[in-house]
N, C-alpha and C. Protein backbone atom coordinates (compact mmCIF):
# COMPACT_ATOMS: atom_id res chain seq x y z
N UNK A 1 6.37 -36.02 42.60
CA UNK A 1 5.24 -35.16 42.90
C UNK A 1 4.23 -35.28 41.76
N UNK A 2 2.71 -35.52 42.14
CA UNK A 2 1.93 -36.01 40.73
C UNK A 2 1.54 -34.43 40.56
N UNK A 3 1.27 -34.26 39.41
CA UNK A 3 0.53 -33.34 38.47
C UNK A 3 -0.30 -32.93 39.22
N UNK A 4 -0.63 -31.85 39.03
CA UNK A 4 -2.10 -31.35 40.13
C UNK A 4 -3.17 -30.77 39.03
N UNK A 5 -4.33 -30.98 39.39
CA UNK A 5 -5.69 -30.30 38.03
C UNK A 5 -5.45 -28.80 38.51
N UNK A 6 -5.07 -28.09 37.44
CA UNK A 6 -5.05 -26.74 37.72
C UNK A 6 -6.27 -26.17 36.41
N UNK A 7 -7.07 -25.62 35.95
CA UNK A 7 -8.07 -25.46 35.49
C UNK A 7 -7.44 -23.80 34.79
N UNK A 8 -7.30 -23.83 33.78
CA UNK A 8 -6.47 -22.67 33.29
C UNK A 8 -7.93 -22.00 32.79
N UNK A 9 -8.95 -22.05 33.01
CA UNK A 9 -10.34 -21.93 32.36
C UNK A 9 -10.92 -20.16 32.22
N UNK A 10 -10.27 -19.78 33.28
CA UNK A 10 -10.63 -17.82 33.96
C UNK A 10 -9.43 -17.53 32.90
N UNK A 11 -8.13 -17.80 32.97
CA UNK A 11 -7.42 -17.19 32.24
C UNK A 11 -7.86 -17.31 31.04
N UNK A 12 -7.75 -18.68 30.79
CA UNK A 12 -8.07 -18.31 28.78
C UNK A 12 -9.08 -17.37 28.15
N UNK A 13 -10.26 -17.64 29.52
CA UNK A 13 -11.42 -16.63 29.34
C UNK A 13 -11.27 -15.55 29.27
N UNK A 14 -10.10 -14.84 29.82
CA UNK A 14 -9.69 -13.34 29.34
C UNK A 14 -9.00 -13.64 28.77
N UNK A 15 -8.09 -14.13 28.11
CA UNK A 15 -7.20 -13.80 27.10
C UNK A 15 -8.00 -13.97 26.04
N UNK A 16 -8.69 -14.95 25.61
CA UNK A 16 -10.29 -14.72 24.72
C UNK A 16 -10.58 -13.53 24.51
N UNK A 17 -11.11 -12.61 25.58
CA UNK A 17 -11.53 -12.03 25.34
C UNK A 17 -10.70 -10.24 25.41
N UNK A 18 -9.23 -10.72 25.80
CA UNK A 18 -8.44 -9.73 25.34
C UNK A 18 -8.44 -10.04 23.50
N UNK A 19 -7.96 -11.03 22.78
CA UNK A 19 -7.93 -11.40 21.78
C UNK A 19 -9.11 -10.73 20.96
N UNK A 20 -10.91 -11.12 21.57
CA UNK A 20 -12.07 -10.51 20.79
C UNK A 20 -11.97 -8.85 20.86
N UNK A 21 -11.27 -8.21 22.16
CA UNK A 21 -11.27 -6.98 21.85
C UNK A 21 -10.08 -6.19 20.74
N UNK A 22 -8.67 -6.88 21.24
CA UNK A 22 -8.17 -7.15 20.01
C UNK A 22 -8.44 -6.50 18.47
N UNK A 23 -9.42 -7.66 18.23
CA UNK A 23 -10.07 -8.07 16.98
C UNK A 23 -10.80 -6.59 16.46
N UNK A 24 -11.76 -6.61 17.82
CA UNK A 24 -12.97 -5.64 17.43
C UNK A 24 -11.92 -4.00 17.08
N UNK A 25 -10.95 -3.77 17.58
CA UNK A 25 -10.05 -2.56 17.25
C UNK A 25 -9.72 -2.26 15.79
N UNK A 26 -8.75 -3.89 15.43
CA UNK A 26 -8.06 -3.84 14.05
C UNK A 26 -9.74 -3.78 13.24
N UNK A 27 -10.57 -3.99 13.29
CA UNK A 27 -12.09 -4.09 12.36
C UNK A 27 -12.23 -2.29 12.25
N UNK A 28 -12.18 -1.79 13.32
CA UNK A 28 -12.61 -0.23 13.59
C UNK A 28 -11.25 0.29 13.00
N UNK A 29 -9.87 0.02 12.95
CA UNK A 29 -9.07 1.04 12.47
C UNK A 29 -8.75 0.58 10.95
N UNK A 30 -9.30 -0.75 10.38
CA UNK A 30 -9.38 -0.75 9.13
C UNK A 30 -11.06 -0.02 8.61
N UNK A 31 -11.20 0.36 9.26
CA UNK A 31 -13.20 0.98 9.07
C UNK A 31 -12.65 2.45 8.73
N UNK A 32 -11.19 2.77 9.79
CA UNK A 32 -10.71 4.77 9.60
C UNK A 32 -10.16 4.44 8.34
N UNK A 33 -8.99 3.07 8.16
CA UNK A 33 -8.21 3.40 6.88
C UNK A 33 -8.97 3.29 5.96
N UNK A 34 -10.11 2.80 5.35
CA UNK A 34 -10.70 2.80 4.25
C UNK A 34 -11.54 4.40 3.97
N UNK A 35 -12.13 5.20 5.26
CA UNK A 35 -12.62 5.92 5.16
C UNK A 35 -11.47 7.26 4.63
N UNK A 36 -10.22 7.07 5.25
CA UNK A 36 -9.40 7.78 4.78
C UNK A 36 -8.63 7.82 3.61
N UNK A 37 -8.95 7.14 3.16
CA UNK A 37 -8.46 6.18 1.51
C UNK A 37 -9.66 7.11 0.86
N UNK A 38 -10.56 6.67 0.81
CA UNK A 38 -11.85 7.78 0.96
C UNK A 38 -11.92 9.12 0.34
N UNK A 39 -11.42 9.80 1.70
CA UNK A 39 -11.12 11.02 1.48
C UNK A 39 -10.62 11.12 0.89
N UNK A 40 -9.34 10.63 1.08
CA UNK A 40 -7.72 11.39 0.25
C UNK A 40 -7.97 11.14 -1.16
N UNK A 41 -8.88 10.34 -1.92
CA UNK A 41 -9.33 9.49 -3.50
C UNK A 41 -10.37 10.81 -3.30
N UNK A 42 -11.04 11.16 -3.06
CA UNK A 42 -12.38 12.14 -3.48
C UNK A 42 -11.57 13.20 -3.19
N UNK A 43 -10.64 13.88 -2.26
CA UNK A 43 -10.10 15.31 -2.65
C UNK A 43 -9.42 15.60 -4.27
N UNK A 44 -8.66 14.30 -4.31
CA UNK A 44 -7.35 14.38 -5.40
C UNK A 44 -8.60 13.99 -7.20
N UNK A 45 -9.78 13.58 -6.71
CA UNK A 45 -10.62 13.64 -7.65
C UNK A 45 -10.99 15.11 -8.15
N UNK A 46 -11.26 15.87 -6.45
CA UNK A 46 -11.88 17.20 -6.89
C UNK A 46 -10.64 17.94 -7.73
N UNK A 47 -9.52 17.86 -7.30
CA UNK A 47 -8.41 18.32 -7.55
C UNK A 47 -8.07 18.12 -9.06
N UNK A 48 -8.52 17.22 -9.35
CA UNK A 48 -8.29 17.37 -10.95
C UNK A 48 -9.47 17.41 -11.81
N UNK A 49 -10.77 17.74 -10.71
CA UNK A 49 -11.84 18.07 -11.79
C UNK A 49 -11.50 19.38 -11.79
N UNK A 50 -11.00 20.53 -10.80
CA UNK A 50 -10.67 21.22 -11.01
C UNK A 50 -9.91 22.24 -12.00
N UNK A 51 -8.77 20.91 -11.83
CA UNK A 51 -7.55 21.57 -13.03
C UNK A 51 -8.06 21.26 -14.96
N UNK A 52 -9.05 20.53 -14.48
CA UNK A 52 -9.44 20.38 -15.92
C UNK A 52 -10.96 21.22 -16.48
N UNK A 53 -11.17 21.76 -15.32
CA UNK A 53 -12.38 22.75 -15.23
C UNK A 53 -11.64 24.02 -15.72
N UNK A 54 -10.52 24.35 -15.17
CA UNK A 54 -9.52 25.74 -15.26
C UNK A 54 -9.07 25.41 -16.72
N UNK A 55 -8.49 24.52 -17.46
CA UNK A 55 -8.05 24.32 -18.52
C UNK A 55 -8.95 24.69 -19.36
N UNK A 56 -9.95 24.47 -19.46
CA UNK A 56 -11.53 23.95 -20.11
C UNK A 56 -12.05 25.87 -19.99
N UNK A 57 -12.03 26.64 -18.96
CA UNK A 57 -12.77 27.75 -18.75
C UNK A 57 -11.00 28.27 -19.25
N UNK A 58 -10.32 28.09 -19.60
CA UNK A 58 -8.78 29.28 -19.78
C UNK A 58 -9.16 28.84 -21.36
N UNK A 59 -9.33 27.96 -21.77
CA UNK A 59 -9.15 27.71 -23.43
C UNK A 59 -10.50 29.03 -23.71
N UNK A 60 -11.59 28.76 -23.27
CA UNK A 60 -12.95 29.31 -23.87
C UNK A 60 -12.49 31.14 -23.34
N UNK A 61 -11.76 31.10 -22.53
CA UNK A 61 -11.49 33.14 -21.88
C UNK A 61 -11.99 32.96 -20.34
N UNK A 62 -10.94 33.60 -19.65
CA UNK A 62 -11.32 33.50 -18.27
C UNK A 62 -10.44 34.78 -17.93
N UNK A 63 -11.79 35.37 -16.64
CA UNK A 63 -11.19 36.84 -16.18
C UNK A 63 -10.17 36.44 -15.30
N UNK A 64 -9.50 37.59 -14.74
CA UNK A 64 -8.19 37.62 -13.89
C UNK A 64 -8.82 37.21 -12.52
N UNK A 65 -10.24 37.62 -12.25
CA UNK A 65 -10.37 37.29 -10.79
C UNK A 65 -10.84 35.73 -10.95
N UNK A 66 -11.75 35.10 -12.04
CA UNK A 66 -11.82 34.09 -11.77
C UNK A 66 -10.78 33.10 -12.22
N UNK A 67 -9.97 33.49 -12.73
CA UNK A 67 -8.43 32.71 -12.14
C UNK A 67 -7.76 32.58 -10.90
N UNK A 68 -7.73 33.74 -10.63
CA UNK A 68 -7.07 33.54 -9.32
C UNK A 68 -7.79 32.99 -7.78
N UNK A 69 -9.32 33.09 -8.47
CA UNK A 69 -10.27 32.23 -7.10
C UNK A 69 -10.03 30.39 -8.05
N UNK A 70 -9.65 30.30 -9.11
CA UNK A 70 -9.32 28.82 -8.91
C UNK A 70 -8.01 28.55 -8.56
N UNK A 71 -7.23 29.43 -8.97
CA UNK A 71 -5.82 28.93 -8.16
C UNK A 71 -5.99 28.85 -6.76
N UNK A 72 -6.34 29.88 -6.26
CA UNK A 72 -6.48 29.85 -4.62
C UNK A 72 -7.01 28.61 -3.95
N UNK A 73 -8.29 28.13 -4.43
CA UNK A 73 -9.06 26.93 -4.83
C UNK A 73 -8.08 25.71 -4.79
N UNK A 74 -7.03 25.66 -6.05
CA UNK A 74 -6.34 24.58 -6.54
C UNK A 74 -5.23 24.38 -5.43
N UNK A 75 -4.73 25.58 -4.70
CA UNK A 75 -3.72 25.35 -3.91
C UNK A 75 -4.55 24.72 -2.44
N UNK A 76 -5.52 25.65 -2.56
CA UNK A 76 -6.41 24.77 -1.36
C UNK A 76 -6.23 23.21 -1.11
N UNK A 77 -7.19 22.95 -2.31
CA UNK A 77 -7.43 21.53 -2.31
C UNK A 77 -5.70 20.68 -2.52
N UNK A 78 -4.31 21.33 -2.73
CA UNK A 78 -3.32 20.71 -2.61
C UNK A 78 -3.23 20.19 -1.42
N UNK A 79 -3.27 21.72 -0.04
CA UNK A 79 -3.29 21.62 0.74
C UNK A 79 -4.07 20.40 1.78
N UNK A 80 -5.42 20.47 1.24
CA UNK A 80 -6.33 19.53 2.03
C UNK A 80 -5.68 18.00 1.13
N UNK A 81 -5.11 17.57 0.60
CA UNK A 81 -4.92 16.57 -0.33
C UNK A 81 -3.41 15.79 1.03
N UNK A 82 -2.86 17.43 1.30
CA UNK A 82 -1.27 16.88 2.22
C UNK A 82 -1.85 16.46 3.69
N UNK A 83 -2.86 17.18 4.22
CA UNK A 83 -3.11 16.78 5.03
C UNK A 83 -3.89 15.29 4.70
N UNK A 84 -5.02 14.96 4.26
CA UNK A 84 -5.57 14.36 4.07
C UNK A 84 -4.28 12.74 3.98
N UNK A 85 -3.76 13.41 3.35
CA UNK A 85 -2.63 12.16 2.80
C UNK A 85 -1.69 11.61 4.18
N UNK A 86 -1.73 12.45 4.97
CA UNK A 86 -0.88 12.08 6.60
C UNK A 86 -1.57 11.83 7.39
N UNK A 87 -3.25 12.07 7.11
CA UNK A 87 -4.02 11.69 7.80
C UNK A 87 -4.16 9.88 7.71
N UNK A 88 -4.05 9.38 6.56
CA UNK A 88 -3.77 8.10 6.01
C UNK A 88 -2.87 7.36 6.18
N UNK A 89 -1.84 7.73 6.14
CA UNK A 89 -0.64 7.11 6.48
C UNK A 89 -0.70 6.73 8.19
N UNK A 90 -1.50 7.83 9.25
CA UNK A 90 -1.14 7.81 10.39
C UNK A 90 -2.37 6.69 11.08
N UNK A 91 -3.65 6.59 10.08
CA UNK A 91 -4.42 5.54 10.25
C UNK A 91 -3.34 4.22 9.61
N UNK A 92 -3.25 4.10 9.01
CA UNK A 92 -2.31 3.05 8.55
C UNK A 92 -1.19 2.17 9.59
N UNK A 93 -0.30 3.43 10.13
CA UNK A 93 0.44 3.13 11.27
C UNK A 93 -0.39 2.44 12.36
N UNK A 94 -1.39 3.23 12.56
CA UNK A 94 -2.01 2.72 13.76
C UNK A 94 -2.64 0.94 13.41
N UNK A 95 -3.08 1.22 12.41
CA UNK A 95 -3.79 -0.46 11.56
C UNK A 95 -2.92 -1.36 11.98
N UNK A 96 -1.53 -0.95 11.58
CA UNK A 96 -0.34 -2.12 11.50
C UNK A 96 -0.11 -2.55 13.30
N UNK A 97 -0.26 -1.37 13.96
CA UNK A 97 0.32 -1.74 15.37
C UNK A 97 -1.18 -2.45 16.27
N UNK A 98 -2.36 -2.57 15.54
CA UNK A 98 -3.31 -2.68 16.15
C UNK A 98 -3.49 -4.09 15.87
N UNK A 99 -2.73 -4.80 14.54
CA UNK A 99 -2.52 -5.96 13.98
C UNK A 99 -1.38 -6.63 14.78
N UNK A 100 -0.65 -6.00 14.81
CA UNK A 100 1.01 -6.68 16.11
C UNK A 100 0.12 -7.22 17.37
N UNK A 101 -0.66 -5.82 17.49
CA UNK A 101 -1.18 -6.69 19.08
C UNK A 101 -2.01 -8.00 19.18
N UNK A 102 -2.95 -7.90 18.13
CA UNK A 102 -4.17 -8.90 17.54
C UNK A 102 -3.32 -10.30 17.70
N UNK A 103 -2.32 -10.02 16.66
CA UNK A 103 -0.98 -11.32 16.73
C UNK A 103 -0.62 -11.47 18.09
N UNK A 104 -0.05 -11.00 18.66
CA UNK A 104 0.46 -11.07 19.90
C UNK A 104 -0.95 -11.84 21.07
N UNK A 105 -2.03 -10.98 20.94
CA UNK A 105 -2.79 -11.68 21.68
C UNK A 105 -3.44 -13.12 21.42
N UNK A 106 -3.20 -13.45 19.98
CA UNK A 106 -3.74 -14.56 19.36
C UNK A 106 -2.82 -15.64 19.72
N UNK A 107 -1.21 -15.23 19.64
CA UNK A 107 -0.32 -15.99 20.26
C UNK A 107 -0.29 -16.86 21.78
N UNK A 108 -0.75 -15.63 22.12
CA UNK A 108 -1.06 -15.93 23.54
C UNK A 108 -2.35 -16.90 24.13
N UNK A 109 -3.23 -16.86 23.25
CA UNK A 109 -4.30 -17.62 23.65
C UNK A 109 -4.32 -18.95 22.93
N UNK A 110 -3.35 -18.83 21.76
CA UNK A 110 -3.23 -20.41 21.47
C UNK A 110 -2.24 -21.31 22.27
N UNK A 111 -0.99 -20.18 23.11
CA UNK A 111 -0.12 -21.07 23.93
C UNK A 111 -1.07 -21.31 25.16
N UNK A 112 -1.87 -20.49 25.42
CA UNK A 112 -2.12 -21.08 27.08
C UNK A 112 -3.55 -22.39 26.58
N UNK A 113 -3.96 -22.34 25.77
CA UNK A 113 -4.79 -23.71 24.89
C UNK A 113 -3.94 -24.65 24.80
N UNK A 114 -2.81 -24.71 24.31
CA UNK A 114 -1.99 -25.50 23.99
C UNK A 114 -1.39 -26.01 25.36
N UNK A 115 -1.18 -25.39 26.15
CA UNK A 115 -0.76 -25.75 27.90
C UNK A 115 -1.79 -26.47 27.95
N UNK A 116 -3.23 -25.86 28.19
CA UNK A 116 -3.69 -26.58 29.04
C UNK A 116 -4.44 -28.47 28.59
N UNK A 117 -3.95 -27.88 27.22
CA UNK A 117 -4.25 -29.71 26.52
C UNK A 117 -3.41 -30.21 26.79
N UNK A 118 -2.39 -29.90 27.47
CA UNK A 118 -0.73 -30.75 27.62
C UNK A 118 -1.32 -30.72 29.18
N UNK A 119 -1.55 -29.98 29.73
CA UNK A 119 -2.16 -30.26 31.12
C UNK A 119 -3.17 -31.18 31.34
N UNK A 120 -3.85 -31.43 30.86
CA UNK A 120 -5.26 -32.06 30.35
C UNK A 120 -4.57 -33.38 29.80
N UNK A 121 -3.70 -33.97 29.23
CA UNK A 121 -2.90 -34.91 29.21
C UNK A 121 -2.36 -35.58 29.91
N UNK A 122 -1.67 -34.62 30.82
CA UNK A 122 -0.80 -34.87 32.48
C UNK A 122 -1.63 -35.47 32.81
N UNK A 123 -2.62 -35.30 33.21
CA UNK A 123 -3.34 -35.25 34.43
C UNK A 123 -4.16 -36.66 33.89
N UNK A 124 -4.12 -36.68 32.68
CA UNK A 124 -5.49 -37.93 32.59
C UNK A 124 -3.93 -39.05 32.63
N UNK A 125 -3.01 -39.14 31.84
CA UNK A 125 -2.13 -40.18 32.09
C UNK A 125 -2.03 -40.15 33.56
N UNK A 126 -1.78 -39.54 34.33
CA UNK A 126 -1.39 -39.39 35.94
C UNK A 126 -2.91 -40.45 36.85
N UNK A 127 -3.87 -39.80 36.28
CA UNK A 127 -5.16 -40.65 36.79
C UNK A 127 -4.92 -42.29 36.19
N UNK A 128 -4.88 -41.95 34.98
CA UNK A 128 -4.93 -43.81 34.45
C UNK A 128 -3.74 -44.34 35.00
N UNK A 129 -2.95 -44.01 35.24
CA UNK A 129 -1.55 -44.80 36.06
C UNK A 129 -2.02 -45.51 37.24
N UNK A 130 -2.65 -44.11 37.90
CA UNK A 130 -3.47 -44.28 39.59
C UNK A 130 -4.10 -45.23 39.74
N UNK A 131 -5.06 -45.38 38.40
CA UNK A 131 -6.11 -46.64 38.51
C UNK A 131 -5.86 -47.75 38.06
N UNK A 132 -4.58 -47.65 37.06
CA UNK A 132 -4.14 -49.22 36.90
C UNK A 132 -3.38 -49.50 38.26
N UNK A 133 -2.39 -48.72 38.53
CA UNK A 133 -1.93 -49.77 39.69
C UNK A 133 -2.98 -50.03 40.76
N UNK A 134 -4.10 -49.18 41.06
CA UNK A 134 -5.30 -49.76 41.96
C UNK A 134 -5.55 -50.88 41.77
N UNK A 135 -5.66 -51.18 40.13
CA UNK A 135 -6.25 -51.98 39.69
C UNK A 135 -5.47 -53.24 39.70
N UNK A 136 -4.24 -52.72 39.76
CA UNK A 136 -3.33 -54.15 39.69
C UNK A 136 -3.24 -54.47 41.44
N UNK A 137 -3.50 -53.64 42.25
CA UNK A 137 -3.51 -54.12 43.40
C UNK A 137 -4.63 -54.90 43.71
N UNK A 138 -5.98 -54.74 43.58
CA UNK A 138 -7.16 -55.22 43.44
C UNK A 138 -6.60 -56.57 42.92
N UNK A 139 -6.01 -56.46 41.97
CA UNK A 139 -6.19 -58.06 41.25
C UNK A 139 -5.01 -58.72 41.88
N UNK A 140 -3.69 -58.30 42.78
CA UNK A 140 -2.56 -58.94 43.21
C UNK A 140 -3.59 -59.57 44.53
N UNK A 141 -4.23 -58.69 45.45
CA UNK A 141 -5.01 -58.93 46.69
C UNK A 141 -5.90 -60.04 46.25
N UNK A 142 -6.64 -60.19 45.30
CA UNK A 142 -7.54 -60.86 44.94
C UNK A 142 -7.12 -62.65 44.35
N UNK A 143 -6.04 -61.92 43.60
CA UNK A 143 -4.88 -63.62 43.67
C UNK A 143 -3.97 -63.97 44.82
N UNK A 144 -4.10 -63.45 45.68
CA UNK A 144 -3.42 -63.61 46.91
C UNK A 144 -4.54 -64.30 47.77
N UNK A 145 -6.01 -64.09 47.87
CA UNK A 145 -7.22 -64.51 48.77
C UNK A 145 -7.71 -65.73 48.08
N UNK A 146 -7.32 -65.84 46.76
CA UNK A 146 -7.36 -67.46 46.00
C UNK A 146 -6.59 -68.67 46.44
N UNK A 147 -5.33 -68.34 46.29
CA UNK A 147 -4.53 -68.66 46.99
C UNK A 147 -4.17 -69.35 47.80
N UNK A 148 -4.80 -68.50 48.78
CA UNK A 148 -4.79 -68.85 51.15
C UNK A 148 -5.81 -69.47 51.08
């Protein structure tokens, strides 16, 4: 049974362009992890301009209430520091699984490339076979009419 031209051309074209969307995701969830890197670096900044603001105002005399509005303050910004910090990690997770797929789809569009150059092979050896033996018939017929 010869090879048949099957034109893999629509598929690759979406898997292309599963692959470019892909792409365009892992770009946008490394765009959250940096922004969240971000954050979580500018809270834990405030957080110790803080504690060194409180050190700095406790050495020089500091009243009881404005202590306890920087502690309140300091535990705050702990707080926004834990969230902030799981907020990162959970962009992160997502980065890594948004990269599996990227791979996965990249996989995929280099095997069905890779088919269809092996198809694209078939098919041209399958033709040049066709036309040499044409060709050798042409030339058996043709030394046969010399011949007679």
């Amino acid at each position: 049974m010869p090879p048949k031209a099957f034109s893999l051309d629509s598929i690759l074209q979406y898997r292309k362009r599963e692959k470019d969307l892909a792409l365009g995701k892992v770009v946008r969830a490394q765009l959250a992890v940096k922004l969240a890197t971000e954050a979580f670096e500018t809270a834990q900044n405030d957080l110790q301009t803080l504690i060194v603001e409180l050190e700095s105002r406790q050495f020089k005399g500091i009243s009881v209430e404005d202590l306890s509005r920087y502690e309140e303050r300091i535990q705050y910004q702990r707080g926004e520091i834990l969230t902030l910090k799981k907020n990162h990690e959970s962009k992160q997770k997502i980065l890594q699984q948004k990269q599996l797929k990227l791979l996965e789809k990249a996989k995929d569009h280099k095997t069905l490339t890779a088919l269809k150059e092996q198809q694209n092979r078939t098919w041209k050896e399958y033709i040049n076979k066709k036309e040499a033996a044409m060709l050798d018939e042409i030339a058996i017929l043709h030394h046969d009419r010399e011949i007679n």
